[in-house]
C-alpha atoms as a PDB file:
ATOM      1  CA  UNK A   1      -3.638  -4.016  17.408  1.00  0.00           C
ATOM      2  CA  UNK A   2       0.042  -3.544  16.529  1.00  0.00           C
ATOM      3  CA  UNK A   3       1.680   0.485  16.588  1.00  0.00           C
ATOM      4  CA  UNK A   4       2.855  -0.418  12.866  1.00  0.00           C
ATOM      5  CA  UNK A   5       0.900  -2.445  10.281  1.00  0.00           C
ATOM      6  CA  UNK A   6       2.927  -3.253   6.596  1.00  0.00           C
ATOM      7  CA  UNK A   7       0.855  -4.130   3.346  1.00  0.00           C
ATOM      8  CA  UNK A   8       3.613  -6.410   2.367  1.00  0.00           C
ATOM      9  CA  UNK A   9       4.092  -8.279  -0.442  1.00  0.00           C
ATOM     10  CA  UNK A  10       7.531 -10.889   0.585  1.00  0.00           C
ATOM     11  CA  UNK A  11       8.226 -10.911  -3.115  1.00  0.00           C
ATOM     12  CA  UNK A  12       8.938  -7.185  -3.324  1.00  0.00           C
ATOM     13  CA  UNK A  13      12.177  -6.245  -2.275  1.00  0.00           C
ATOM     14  CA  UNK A  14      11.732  -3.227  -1.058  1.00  0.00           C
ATOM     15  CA  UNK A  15       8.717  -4.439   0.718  1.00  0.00           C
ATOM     16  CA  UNK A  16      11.321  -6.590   2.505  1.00  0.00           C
ATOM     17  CA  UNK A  17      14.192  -4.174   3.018  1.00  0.00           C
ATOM     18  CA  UNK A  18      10.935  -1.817   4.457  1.00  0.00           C
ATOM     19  CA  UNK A  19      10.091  -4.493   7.124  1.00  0.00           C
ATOM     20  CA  UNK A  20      13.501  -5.130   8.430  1.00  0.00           C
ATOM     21  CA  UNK A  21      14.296  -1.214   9.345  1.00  0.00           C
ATOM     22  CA  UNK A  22      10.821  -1.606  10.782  1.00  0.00           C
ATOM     23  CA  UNK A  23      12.129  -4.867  12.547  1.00  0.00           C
ATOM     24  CA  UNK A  24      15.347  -2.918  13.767  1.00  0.00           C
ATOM     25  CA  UNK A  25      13.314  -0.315  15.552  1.00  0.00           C
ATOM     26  CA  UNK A  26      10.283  -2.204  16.563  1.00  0.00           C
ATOM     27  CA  UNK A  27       8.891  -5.590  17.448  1.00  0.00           C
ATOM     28  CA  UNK A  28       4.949  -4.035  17.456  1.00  0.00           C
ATOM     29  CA  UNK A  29       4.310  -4.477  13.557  1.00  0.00           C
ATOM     30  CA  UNK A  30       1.589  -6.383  11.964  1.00  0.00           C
ATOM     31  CA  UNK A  31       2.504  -7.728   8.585  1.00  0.00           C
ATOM     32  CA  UNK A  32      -1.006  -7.594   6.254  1.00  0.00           C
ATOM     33  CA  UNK A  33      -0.453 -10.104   3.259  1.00  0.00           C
ATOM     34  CA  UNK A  34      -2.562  -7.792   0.979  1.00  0.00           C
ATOM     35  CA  UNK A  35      -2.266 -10.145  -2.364  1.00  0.00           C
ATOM     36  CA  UNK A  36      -3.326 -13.139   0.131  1.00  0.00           C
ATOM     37  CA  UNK A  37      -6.241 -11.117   2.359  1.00  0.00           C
ATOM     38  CA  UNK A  38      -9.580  -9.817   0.991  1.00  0.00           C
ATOM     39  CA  UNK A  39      -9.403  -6.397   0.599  1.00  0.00           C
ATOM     40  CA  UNK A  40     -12.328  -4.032   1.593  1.00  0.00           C
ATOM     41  CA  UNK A  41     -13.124  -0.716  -0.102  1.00  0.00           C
ATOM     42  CA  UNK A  42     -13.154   0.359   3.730  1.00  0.00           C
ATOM     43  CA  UNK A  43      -9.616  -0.815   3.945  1.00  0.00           C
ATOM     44  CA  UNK A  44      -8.272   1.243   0.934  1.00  0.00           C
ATOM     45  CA  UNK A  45     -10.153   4.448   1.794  1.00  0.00           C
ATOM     46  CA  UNK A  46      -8.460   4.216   5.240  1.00  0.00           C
ATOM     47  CA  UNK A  47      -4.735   3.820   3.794  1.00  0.00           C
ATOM     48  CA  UNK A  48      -5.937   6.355   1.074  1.00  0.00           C
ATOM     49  CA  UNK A  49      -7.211   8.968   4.313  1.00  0.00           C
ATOM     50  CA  UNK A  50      -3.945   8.360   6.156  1.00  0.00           C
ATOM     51  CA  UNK A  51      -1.495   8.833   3.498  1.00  0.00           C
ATOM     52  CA  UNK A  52      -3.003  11.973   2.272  1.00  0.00           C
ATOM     53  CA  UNK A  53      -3.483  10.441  -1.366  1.00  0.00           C
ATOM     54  CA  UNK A  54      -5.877   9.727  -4.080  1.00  0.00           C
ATOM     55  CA  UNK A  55      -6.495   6.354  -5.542  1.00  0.00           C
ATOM     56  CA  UNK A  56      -4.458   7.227  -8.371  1.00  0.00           C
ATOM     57  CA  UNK A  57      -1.370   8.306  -6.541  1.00  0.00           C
ATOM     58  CA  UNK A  58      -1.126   4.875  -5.079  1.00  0.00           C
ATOM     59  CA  UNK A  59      -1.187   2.622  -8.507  1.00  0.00           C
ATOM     60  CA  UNK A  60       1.846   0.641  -9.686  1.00  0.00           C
ATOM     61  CA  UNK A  61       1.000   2.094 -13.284  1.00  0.00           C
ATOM     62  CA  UNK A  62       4.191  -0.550 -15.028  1.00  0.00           C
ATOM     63  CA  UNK A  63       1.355  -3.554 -13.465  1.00  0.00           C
ATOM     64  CA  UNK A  64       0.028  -5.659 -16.420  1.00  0.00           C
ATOM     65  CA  UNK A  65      -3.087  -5.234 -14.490  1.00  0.00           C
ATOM     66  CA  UNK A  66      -3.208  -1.724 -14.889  1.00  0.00           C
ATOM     67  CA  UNK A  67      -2.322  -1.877 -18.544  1.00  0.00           C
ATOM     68  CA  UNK A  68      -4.919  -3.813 -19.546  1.00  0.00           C
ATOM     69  CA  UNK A  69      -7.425  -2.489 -17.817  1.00  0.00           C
ATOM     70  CA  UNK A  70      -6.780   0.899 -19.325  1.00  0.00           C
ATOM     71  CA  UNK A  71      -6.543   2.499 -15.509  1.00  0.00           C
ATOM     72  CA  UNK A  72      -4.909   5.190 -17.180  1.00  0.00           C
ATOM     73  CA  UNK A  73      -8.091   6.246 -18.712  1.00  0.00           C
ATOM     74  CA  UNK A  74      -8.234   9.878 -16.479  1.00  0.00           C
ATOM     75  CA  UNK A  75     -12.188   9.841 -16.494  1.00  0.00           C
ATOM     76  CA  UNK A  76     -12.046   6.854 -14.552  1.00  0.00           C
ATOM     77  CA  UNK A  77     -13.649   7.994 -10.707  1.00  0.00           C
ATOM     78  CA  UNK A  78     -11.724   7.164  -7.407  1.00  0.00           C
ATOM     79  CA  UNK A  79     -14.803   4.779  -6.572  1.00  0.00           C
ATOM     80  CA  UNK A  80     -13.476   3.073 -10.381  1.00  0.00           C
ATOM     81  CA  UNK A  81      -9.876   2.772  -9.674  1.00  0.00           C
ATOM     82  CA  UNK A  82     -10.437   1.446  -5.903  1.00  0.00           C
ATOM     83  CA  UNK A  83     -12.862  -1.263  -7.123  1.00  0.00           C
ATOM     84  CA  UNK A  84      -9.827  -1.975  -9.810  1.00  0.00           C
ATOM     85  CA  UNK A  85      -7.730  -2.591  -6.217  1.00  0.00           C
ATOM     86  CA  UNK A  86     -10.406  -4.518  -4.704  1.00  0.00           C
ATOM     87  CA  UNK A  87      -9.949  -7.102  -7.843  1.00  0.00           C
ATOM     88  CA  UNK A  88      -6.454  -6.665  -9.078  1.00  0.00           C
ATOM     89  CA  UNK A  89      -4.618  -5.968  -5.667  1.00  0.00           C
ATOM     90  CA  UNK A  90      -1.057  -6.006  -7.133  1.00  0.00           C
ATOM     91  CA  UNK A  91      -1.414  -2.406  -8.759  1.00  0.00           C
ATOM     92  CA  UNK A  92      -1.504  -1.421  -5.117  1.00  0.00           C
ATOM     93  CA  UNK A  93       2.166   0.785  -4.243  1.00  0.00           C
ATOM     94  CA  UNK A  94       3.635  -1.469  -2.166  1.00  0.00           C
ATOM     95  CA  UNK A  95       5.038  -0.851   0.684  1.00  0.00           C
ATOM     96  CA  UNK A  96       2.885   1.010   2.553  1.00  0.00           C
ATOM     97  CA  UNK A  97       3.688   1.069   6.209  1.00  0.00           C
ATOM     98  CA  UNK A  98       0.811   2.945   8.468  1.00  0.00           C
ATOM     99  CA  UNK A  99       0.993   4.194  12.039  1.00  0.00           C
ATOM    100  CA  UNK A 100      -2.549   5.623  13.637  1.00  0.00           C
ATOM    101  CA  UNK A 101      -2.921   8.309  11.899  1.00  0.00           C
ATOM    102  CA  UNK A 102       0.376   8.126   9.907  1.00  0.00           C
ATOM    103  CA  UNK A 103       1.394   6.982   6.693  1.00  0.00           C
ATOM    104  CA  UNK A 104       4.143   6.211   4.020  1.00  0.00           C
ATOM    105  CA  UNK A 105       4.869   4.441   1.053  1.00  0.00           C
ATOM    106  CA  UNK A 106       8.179   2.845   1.223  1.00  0.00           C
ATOM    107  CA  UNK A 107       9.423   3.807  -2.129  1.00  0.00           C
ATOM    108  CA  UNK A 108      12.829   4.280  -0.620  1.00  0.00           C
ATOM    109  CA  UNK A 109      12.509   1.864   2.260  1.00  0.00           C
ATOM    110  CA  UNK A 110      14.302   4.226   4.609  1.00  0.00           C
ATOM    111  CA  UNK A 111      11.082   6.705   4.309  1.00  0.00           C
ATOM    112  CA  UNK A 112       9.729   4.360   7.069  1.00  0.00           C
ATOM    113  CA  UNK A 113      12.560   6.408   9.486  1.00  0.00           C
ATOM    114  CA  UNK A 114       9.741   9.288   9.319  1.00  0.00           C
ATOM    115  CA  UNK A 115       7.424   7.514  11.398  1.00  0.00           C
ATOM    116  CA  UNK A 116       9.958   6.753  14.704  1.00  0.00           C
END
């Protein structure tokens, strides 16, 4: 298992500009295609644990995904809006870069710097 694992998304430009300060410092990363892998609610609980968030906190909220599936509603439960990641994986914060127990989003890329 690599030190450093990215939920990347190559589209995403600061996905990209995440991975290549992670590329200047390290050669140990595993890049996780999260629009292109299944997704487990394992998985997201996990990042959710490590980054010291709630399902919420981690939504791209601008997503046409989360528009129009009213994920704004607030009585919606965590076990609601991670089943609403399970099937609609691109309101999922992207970057998020995770080291053992460690975790950021990218959002700026250079946050990655706090996990060297």
């Amino acid at each position: 298992m690599a030190e450093y694992t990215i939920l990347h998304n190559p589209r995403c430009s600061k996905s990209r500009q995440t991975l290549a300060i992670l590329e200047k410092h390290t050669d140990d990363i595993e890049v996780f295609l999260y629009l292109e892998k299944d997704l487990t609610t394992k998985f997201i609980k996990n990042i959710l644990k490590v980054l010291k968030l709630d399902a919420r906190d981690i939504l791209r909220k601008n997503e046409q995904d989360f528009k129009h599936n009213n994920l704004s509603n607030k009585d919606l439960s965590e076990d609601d809006l991670i089943s609403a990641m399970l099937n609609y994986p691109k309101i999922i914060e992207r970057p998020i870069v995770i080291k053992g127990s460690q975790g950021i989003i990218g959002r700026p890329p250079e946050n990655v710097l706090e996990l060297f």
